[in-house]
N, C-alpha and C. Protein backbone atom coordinates (compact mmCIF):
# COMPACT_ATOMS: atom_id res chain seq x y z
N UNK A 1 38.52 162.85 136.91
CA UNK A 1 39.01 161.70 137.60
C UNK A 1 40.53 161.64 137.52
N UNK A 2 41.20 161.85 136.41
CA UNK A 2 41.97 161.82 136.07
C UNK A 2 42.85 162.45 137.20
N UNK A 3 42.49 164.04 137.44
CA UNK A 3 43.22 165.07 138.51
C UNK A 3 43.11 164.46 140.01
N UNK A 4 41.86 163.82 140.16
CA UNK A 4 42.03 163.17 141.10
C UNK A 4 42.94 162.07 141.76
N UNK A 5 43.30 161.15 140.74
CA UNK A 5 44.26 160.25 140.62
C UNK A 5 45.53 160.92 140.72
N UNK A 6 46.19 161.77 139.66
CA UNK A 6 47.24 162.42 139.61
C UNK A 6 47.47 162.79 141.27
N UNK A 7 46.78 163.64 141.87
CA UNK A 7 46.91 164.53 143.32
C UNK A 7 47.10 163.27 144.78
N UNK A 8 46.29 162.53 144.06
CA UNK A 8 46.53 161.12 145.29
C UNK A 8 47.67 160.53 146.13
N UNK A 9 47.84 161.18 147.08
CA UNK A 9 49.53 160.45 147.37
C UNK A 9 49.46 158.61 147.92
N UNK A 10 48.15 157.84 148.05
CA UNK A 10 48.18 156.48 147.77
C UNK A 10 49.12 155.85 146.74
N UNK A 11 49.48 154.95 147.13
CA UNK A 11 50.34 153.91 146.38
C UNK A 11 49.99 153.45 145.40
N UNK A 12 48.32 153.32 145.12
CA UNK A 12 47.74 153.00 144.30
C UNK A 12 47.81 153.78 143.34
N UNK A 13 47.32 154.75 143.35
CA UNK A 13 47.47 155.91 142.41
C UNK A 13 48.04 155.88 141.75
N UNK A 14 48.81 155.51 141.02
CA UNK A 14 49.83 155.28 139.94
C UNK A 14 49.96 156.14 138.71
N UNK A 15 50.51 157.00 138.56
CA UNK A 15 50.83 158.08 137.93
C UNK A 15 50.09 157.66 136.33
N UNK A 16 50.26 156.54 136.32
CA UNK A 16 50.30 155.43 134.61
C UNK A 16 48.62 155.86 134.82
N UNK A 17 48.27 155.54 136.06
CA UNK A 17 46.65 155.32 135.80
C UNK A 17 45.93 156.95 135.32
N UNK A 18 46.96 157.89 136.25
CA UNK A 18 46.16 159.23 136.11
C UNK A 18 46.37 159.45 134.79
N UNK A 19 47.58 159.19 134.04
CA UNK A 19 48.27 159.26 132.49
C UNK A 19 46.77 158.39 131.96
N UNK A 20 46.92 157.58 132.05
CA UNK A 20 45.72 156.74 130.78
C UNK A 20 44.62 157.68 131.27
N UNK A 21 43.59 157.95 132.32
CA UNK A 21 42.63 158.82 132.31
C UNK A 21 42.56 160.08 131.82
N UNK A 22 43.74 160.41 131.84
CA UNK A 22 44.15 161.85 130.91
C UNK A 22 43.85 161.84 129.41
N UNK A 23 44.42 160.31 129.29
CA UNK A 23 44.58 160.32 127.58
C UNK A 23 42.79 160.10 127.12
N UNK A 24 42.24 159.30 127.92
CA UNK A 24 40.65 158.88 127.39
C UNK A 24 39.61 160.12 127.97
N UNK A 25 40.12 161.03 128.85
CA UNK A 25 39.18 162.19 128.59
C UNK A 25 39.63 163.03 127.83
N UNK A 26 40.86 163.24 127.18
CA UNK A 26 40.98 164.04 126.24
C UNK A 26 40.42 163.30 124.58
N UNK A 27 40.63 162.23 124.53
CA UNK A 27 39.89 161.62 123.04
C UNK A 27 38.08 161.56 123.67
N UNK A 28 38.00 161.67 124.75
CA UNK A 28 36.26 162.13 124.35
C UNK A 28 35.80 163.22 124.34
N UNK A 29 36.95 164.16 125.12
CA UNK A 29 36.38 165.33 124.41
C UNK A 29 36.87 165.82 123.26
N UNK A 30 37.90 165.74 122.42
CA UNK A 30 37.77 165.97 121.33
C UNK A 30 36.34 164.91 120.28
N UNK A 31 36.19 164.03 120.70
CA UNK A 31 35.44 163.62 120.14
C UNK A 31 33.99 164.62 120.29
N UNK A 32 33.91 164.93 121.85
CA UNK A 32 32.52 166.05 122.02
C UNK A 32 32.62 167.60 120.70
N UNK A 33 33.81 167.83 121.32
CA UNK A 33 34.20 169.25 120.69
C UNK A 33 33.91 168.80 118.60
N UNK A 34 34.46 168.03 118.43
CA UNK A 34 34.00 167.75 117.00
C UNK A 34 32.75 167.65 116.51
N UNK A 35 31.87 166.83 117.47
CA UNK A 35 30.74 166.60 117.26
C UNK A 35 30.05 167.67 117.60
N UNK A 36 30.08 168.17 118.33
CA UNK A 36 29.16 169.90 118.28
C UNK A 36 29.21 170.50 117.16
N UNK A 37 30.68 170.33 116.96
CA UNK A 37 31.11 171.82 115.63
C UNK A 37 30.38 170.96 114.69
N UNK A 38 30.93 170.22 114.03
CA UNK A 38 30.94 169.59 113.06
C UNK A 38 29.53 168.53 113.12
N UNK A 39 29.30 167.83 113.71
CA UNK A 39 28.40 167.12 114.05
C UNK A 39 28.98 165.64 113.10
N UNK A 40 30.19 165.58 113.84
CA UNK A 40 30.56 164.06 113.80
C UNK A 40 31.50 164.02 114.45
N UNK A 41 32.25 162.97 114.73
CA UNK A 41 33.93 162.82 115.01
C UNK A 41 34.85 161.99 114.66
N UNK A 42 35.98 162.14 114.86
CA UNK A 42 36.93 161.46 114.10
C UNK A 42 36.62 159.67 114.52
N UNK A 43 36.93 158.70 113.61
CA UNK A 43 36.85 157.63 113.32
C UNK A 43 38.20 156.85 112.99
N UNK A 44 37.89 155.41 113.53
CA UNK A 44 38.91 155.03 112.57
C UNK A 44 40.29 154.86 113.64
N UNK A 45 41.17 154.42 113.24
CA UNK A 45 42.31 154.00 113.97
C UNK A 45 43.26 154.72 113.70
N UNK A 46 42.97 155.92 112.98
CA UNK A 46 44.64 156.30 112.75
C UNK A 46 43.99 157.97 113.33
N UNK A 47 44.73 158.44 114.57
CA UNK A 47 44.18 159.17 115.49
C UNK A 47 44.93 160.56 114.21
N UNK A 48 45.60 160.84 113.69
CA UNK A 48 46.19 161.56 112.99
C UNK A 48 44.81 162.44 112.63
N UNK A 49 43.76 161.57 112.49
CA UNK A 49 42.73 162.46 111.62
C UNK A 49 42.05 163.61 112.73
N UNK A 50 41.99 162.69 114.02
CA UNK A 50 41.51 163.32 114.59
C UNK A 50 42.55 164.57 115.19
N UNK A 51 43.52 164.57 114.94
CA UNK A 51 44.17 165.60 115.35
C UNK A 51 43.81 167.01 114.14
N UNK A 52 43.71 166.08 113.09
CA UNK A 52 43.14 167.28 111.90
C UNK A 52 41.82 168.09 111.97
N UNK A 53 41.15 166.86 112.29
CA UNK A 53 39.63 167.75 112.86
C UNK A 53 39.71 168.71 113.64
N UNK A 54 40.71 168.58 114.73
CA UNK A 54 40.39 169.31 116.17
C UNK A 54 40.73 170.21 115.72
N UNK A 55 41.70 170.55 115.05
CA UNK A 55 42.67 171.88 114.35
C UNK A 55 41.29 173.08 113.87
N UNK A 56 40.40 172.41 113.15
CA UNK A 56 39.27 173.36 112.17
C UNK A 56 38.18 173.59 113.93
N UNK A 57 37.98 173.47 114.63
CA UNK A 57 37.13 173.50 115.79
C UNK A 57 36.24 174.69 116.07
N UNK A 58 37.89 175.48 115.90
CA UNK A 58 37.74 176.84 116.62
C UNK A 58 39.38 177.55 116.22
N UNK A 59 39.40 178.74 117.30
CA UNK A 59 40.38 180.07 117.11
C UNK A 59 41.63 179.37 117.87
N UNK A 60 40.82 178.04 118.98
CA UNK A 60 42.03 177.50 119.63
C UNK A 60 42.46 176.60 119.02
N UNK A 61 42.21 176.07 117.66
CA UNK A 61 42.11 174.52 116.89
C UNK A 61 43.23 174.40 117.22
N UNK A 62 44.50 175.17 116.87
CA UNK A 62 46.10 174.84 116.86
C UNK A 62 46.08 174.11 118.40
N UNK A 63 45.61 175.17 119.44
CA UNK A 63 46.03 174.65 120.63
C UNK A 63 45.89 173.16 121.11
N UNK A 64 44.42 172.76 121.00
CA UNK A 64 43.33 171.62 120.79
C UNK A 64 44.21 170.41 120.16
N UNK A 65 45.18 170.76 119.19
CA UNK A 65 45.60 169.73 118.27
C UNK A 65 46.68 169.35 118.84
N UNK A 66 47.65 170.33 119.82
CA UNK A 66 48.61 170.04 120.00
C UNK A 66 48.73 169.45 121.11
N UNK A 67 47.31 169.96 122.25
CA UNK A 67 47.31 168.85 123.55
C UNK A 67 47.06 167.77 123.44
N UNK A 68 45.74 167.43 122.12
CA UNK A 68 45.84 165.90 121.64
C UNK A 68 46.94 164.88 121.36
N UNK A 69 47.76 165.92 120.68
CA UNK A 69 49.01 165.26 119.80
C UNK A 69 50.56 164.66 120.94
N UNK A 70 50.11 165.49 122.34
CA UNK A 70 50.46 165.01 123.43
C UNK A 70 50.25 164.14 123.89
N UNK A 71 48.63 163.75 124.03
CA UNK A 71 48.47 162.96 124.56
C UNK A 71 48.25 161.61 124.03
N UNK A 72 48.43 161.96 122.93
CA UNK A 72 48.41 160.43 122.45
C UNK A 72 49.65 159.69 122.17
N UNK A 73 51.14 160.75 122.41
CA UNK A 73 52.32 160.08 122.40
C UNK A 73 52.41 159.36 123.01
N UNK A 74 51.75 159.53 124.53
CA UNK A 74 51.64 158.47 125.09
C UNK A 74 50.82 157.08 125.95
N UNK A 75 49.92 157.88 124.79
CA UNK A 75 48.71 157.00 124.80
C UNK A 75 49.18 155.23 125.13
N UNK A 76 50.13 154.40 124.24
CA UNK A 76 50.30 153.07 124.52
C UNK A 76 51.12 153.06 125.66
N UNK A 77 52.17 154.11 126.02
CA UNK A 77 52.78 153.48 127.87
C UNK A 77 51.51 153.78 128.62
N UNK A 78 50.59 154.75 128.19
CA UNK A 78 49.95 154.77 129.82
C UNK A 78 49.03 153.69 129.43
N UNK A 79 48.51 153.35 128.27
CA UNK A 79 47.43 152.46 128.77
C UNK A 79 47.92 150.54 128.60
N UNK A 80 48.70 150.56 128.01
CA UNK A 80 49.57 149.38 128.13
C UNK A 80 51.06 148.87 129.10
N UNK A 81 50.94 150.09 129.66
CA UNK A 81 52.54 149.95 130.47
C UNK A 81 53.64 149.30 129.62
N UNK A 82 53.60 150.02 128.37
CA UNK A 82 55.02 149.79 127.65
C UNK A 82 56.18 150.59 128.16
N UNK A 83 55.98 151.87 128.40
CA UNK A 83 56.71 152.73 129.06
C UNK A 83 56.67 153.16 130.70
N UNK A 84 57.29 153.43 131.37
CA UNK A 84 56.58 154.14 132.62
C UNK A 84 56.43 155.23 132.49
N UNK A 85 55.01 155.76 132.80
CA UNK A 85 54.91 157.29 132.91
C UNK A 85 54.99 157.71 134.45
N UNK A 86 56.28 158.79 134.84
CA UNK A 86 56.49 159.48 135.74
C UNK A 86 55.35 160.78 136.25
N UNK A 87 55.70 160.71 137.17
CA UNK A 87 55.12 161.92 137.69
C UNK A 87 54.56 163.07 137.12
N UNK A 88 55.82 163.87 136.72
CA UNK A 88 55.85 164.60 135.62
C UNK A 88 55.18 164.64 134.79
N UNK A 89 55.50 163.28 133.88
CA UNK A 89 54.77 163.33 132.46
C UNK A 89 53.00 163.10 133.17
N UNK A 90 52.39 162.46 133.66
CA UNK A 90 51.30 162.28 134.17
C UNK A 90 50.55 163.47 134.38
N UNK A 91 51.99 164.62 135.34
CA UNK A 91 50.78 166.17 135.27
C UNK A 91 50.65 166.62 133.84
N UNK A 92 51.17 166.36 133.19
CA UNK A 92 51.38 167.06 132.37
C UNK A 92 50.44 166.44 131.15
N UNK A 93 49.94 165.09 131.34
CA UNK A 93 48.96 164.62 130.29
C UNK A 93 47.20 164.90 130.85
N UNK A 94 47.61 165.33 131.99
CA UNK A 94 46.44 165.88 133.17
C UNK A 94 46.16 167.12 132.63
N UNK A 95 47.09 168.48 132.69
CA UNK A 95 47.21 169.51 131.65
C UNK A 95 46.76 169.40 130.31
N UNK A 96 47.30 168.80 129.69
CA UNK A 96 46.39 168.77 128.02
C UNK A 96 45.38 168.46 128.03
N UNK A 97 44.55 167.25 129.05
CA UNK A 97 43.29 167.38 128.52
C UNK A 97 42.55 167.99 129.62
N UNK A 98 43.07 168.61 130.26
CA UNK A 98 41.87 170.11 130.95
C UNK A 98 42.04 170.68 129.90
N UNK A 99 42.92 171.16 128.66
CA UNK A 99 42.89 171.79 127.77
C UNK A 99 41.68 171.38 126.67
N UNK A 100 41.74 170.38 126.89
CA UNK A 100 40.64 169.41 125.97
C UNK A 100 39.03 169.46 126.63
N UNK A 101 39.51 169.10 127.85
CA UNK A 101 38.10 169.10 128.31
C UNK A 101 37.55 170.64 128.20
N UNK A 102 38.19 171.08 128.88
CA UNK A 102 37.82 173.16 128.86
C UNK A 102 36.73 173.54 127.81
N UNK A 103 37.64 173.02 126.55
CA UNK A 103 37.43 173.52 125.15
C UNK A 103 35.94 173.02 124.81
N UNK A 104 35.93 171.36 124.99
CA UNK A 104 34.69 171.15 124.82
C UNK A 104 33.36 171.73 125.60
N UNK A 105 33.66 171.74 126.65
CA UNK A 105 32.37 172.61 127.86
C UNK A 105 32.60 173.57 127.66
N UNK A 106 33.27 174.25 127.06
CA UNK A 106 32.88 176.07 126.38
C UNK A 106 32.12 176.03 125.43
N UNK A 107 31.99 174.83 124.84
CA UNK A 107 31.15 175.04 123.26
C UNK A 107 29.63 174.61 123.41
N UNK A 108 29.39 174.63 124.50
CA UNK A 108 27.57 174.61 124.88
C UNK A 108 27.45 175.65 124.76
């Protein structure tokens, strides 16, 4: 959904919105990807952990950790509009979690 939003040249579309869909399919799929491996997932409010989990996953953990660790920088502008997220940053939180999502639908 997320890519969908991002690609939209509507007015509506709002870069912020494709940014927040970016950020909540990448925390469910790390949440998937954990829970396969591991058979739980990270908890709790302090996302730090879950960046630790994702790390042990797999051969890509580093990678996994670092698109998370993206996307949760800006996790409060996109989903609170504290910040504006541009264009740019929007493809680019679109990018990390295809990285995220990928990872998890490889591990069926």
């Amino acid at each position: 959904m997320a890519e969908l939003v991002a690609d939209d040249p509507d007015d509506l579309a709002h870069p912020g919105v494709a940014a927040s869909l970016a950020v909540l399919a990448g925390i469910a799929a790390t949440d998937a990807a954990c829970g396969f491996k591991f058979g739980r997932r990270p908890r709790g409010q302090d996302h730090g952990q879950a960046v630790d989990l994702v790390t042990e996953v797999g051969a890509n953990g580093k990678e996994l950790a670092r698109a998370l660790t993206r996307l949760l920088a800006i996790k409060d502008g996109a989903h609170y509009g504290m910040v504006y997220v541009g264009p740019p940053r929007a493809r680019a939180a679109v990018r990390h979690a295809r990285i995220l999502v990928d990872a998890a639908t490889d591990m069926q």
